[in-house]
C-alpha atoms as a PDB file:
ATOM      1  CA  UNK A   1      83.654  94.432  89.971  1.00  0.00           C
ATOM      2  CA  UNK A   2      86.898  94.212  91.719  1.00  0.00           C
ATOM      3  CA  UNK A   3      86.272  93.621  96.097  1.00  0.00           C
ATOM      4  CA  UNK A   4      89.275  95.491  97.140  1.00  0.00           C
ATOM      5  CA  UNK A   5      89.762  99.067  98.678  1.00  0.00           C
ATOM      6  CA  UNK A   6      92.429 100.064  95.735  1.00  0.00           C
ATOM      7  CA  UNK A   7      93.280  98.423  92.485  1.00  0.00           C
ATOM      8  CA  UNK A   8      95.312  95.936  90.744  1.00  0.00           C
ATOM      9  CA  UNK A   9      97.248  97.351  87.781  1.00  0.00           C
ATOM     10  CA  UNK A  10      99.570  94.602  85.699  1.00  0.00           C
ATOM     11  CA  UNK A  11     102.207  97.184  83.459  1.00  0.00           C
ATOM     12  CA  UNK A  12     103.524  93.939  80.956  1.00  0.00           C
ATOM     13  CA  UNK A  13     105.376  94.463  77.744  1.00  0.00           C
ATOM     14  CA  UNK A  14     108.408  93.182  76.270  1.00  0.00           C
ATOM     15  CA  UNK A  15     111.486  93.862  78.278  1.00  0.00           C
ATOM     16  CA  UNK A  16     112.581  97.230  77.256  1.00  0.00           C
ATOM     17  CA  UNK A  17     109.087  98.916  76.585  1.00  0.00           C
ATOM     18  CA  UNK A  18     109.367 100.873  79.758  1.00  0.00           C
ATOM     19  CA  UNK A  19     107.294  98.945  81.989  1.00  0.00           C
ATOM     20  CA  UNK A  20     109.590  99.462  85.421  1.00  0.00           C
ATOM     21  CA  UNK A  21     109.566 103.279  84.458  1.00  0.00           C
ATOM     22  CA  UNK A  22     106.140 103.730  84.050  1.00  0.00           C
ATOM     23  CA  UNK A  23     105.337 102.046  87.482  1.00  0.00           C
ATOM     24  CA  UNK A  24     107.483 104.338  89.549  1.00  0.00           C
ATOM     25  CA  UNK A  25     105.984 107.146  88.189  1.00  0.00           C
ATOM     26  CA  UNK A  26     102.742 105.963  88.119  1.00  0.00           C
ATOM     27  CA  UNK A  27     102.779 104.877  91.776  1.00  0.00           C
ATOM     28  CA  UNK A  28     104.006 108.916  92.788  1.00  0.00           C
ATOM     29  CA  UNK A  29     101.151 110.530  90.313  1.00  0.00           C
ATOM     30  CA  UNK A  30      98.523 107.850  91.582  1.00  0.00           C
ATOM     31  CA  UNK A  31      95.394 109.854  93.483  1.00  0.00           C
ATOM     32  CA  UNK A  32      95.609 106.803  95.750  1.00  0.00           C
ATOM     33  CA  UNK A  33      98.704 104.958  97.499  1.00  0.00           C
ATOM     34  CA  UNK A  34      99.862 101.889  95.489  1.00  0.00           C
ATOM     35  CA  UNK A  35     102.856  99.796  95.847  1.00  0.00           C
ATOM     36  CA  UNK A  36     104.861  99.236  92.675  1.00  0.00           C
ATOM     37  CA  UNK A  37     106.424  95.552  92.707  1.00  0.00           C
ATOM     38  CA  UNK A  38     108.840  94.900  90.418  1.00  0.00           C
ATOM     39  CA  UNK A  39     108.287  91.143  89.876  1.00  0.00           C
ATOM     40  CA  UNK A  40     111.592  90.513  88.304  1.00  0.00           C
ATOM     41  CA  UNK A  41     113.813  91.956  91.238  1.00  0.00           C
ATOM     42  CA  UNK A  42     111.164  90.115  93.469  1.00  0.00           C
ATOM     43  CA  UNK A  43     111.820  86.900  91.651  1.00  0.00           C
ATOM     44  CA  UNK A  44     115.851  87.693  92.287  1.00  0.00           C
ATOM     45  CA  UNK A  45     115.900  88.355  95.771  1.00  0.00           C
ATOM     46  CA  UNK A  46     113.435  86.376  97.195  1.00  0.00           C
ATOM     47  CA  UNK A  47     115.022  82.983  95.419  1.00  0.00           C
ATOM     48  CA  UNK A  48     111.810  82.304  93.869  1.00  0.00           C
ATOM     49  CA  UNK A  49     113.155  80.683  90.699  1.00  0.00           C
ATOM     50  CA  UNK A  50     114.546  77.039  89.433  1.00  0.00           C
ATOM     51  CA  UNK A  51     117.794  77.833  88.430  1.00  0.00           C
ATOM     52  CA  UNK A  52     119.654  80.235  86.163  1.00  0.00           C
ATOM     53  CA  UNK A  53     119.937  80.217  82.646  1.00  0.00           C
ATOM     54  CA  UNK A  54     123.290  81.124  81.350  1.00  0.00           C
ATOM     55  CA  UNK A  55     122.813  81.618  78.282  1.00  0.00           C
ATOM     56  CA  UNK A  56     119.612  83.410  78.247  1.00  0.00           C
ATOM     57  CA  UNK A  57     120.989  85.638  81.500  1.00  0.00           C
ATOM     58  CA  UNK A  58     117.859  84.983  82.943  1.00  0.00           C
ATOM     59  CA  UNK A  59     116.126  82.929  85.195  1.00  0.00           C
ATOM     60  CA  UNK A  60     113.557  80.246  85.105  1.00  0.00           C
ATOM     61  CA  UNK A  61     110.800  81.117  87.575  1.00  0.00           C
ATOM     62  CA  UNK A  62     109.031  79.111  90.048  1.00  0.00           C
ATOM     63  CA  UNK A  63     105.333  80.131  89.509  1.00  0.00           C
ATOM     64  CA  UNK A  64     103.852  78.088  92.499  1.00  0.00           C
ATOM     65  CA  UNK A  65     106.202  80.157  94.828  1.00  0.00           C
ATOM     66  CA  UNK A  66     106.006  83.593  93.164  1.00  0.00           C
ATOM     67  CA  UNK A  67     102.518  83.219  93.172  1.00  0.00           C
ATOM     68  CA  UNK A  68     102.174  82.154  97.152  1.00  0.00           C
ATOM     69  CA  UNK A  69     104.552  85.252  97.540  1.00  0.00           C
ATOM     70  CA  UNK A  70     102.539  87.466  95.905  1.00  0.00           C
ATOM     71  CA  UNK A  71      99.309  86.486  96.652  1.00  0.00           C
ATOM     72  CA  UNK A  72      98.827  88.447 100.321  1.00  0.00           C
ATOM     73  CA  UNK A  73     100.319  91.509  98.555  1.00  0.00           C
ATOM     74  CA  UNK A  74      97.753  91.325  95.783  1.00  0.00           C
ATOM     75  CA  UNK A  75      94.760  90.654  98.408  1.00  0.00           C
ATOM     76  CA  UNK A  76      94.021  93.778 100.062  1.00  0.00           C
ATOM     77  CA  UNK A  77      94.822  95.748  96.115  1.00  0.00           C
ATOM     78  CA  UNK A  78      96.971  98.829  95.470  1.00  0.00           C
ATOM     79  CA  UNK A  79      99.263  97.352  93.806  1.00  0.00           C
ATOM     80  CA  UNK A  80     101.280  97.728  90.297  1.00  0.00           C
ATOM     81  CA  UNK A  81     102.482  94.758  89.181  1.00  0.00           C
ATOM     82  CA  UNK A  82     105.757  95.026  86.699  1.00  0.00           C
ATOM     83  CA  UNK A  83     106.781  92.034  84.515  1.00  0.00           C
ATOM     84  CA  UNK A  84     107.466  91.083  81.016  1.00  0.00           C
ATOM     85  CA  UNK A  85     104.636  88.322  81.037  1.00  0.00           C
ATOM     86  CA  UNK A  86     101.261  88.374  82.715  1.00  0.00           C
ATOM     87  CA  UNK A  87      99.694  85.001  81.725  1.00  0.00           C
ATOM     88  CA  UNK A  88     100.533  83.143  85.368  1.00  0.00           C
ATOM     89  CA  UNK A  89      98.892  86.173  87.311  1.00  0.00           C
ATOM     90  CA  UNK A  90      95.255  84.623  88.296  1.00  0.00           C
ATOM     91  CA  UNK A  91      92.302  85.979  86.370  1.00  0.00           C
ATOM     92  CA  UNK A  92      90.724  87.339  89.361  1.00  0.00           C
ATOM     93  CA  UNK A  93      94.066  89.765  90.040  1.00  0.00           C
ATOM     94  CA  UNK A  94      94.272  92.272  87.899  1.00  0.00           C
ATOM     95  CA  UNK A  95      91.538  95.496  87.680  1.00  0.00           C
ATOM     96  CA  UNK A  96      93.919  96.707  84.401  1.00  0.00           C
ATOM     97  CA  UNK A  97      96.664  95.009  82.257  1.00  0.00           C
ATOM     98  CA  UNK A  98      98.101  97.518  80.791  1.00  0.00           C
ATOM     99  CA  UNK A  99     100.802  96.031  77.428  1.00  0.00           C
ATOM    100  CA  UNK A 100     103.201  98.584  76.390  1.00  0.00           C
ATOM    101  CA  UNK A 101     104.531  98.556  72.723  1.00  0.00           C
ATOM    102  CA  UNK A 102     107.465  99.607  71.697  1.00  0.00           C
ATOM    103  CA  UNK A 103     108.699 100.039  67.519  1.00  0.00           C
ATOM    104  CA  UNK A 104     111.313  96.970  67.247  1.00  0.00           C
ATOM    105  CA  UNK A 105     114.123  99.179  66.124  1.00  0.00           C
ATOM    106  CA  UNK A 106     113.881 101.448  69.053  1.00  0.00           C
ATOM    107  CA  UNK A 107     113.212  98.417  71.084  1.00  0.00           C
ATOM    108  CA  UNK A 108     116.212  97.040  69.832  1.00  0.00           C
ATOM    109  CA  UNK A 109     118.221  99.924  70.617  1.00  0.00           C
ATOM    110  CA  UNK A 110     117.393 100.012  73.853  1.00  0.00           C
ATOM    111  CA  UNK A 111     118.295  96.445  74.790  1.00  0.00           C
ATOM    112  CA  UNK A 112     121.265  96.843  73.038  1.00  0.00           C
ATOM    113  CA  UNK A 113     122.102  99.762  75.724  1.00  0.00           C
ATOM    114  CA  UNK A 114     121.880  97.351  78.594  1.00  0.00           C
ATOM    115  CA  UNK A 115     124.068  95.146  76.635  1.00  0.00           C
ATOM    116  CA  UNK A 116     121.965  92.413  76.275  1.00  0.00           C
ATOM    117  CA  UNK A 117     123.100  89.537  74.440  1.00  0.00           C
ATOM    118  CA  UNK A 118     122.541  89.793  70.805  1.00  0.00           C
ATOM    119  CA  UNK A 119     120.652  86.315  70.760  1.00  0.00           C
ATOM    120  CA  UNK A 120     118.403  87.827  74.160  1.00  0.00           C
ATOM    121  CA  UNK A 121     117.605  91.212  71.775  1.00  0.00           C
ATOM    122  CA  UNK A 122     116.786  88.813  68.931  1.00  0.00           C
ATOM    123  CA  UNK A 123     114.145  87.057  70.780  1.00  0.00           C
ATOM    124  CA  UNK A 124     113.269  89.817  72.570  1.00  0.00           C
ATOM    125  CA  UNK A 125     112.866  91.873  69.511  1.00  0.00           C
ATOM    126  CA  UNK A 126     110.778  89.285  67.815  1.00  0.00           C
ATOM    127  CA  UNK A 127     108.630  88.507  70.253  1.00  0.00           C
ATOM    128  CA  UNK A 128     107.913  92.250  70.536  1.00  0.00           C
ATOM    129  CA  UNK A 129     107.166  92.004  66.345  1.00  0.00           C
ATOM    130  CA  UNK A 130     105.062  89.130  66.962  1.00  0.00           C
ATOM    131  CA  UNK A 131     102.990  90.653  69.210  1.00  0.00           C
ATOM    132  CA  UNK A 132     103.646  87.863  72.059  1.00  0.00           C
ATOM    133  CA  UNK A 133     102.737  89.679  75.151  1.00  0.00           C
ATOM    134  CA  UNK A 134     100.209  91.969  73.864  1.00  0.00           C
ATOM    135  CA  UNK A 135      98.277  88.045  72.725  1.00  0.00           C
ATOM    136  CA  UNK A 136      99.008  86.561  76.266  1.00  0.00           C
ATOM    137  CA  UNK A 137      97.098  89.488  78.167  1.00  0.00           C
ATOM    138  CA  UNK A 138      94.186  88.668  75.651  1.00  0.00           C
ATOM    139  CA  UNK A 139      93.988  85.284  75.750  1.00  0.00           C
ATOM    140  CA  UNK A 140      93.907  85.512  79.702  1.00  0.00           C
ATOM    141  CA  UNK A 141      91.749  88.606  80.211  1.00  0.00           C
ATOM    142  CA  UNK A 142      88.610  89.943  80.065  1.00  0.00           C
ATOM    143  CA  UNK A 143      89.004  92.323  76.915  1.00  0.00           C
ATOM    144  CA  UNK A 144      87.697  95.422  78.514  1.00  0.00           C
ATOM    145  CA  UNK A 145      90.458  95.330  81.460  1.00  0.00           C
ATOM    146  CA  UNK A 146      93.861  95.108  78.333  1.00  0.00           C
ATOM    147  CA  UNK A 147      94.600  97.947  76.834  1.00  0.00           C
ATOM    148  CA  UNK A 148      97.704  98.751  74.284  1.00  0.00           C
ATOM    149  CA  UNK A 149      99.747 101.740  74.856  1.00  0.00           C
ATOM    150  CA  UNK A 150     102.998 102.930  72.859  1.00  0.00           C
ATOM    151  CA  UNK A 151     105.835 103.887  74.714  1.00  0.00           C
ATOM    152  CA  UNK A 152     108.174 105.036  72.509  1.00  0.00           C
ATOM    153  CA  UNK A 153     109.217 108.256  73.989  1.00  0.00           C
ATOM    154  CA  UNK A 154     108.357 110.969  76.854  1.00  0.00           C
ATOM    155  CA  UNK A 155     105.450 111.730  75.840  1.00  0.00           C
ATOM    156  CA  UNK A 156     104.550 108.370  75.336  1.00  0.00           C
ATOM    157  CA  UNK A 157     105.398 107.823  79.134  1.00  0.00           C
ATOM    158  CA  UNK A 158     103.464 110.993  79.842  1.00  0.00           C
ATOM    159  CA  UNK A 159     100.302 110.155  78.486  1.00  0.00           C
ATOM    160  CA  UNK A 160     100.247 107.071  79.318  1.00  0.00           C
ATOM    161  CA  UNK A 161     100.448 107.897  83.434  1.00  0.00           C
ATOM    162  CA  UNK A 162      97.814 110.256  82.684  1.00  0.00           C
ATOM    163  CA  UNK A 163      95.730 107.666  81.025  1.00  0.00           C
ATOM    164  CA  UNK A 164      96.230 105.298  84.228  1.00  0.00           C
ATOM    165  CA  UNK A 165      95.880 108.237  86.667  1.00  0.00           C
ATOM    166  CA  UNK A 166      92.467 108.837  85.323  1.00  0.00           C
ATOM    167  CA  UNK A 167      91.219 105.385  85.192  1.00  0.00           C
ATOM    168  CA  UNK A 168      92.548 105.274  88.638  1.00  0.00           C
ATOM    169  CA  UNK A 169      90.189 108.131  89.447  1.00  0.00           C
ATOM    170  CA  UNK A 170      87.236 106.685  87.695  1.00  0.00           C
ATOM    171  CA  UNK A 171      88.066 102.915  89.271  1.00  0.00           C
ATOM    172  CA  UNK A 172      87.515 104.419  92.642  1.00  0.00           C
ATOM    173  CA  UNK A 173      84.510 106.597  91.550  1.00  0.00           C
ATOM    174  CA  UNK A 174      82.911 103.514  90.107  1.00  0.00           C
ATOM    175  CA  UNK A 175      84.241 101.259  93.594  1.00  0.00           C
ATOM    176  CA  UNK A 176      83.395 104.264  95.553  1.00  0.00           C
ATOM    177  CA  UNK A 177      86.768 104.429  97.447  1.00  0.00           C
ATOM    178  CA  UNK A 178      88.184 108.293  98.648  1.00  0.00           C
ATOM    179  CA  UNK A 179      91.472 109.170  98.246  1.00  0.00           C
END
């Protein structure tokens, strides 16, 4: 049972499953305050990466620093963590990992809209296929805090925020925290 006064949610998935989306709206619909962090930009502007990879148009993260950087945030809870992998987050972080899924060709379609490389939507697209992220939150979770969701389209996103909104509610039932 998590020691905190609000939760830790990790939103993971692919890039292009909607995981930034779902975070701001799940941070407005949220019975409780919670900061949405956007580990990507985070990564970006607070240097907190090796270098820059050219041809992958993305960059290779320092995970000693972005974790020291995120750590205080994390400590007190209510907060949404958004990022295309999960495994270097702690054990101990997250109350909920929540993968989003996403049908390859609509995945694909997507990434091709913010003209991604084709090589970047390949690898992208299989890793969504092979179910990469979806086996990382397993293999470094407790089972009963990952759980799947599709998020193919607005009511995807819908239900989904629902989903979390009421876990929310029953995570601070359970924690006995008002809102």
């Amino acid at each position: 049972m998590s020691t905190q006064k609000r939760p830790v949610i990790v939103i993971t998935g692919t890039p292009g499953t909607g995981k930034s989306t779902h975070a701001q709206i799940l941070a407005s619909e949220s019975p409780i305050p919670l900061k949405h962090v956007n580990v990507g930009d985070l990564v970006k502007e607070r240097g907190l990466y090796e270098e820059y990879d050219e041809e992958w148009q993305s960059y290779t993260v320092d995970e000693d620093k972005l974790l020291d950087e995120l750590e205080p945030l994390v400590a007190g809870g209510g907060v949404i963590l958004d990022w295309h992998t999960c495994e270097a987050f702690p054990e101990r972080w997250p109350d909920l990992v929540v993968v989003l899924r996403c049908d390859h060709s609509k995945l694909w379609e997507r990434l091709e809209q913010r003209g991604y490389p084709l090589k970047k939507i390949q690898e992208n697209n299989e890793a969504e296929i092979m179910q990469v992220v979806a086996e990382e939150a397993r293999a470094s979770y407790p089972t009963e805090i990952v759980v799947e969701l599709q998020s193919e389209s607005t009511d995807d996103l819908e239900a989904n925020v629902a989903r979390i909104v009421g876990w929310i509610s029953a995570w601070m039932k359970d924690n006995a925290v008002e809102s």
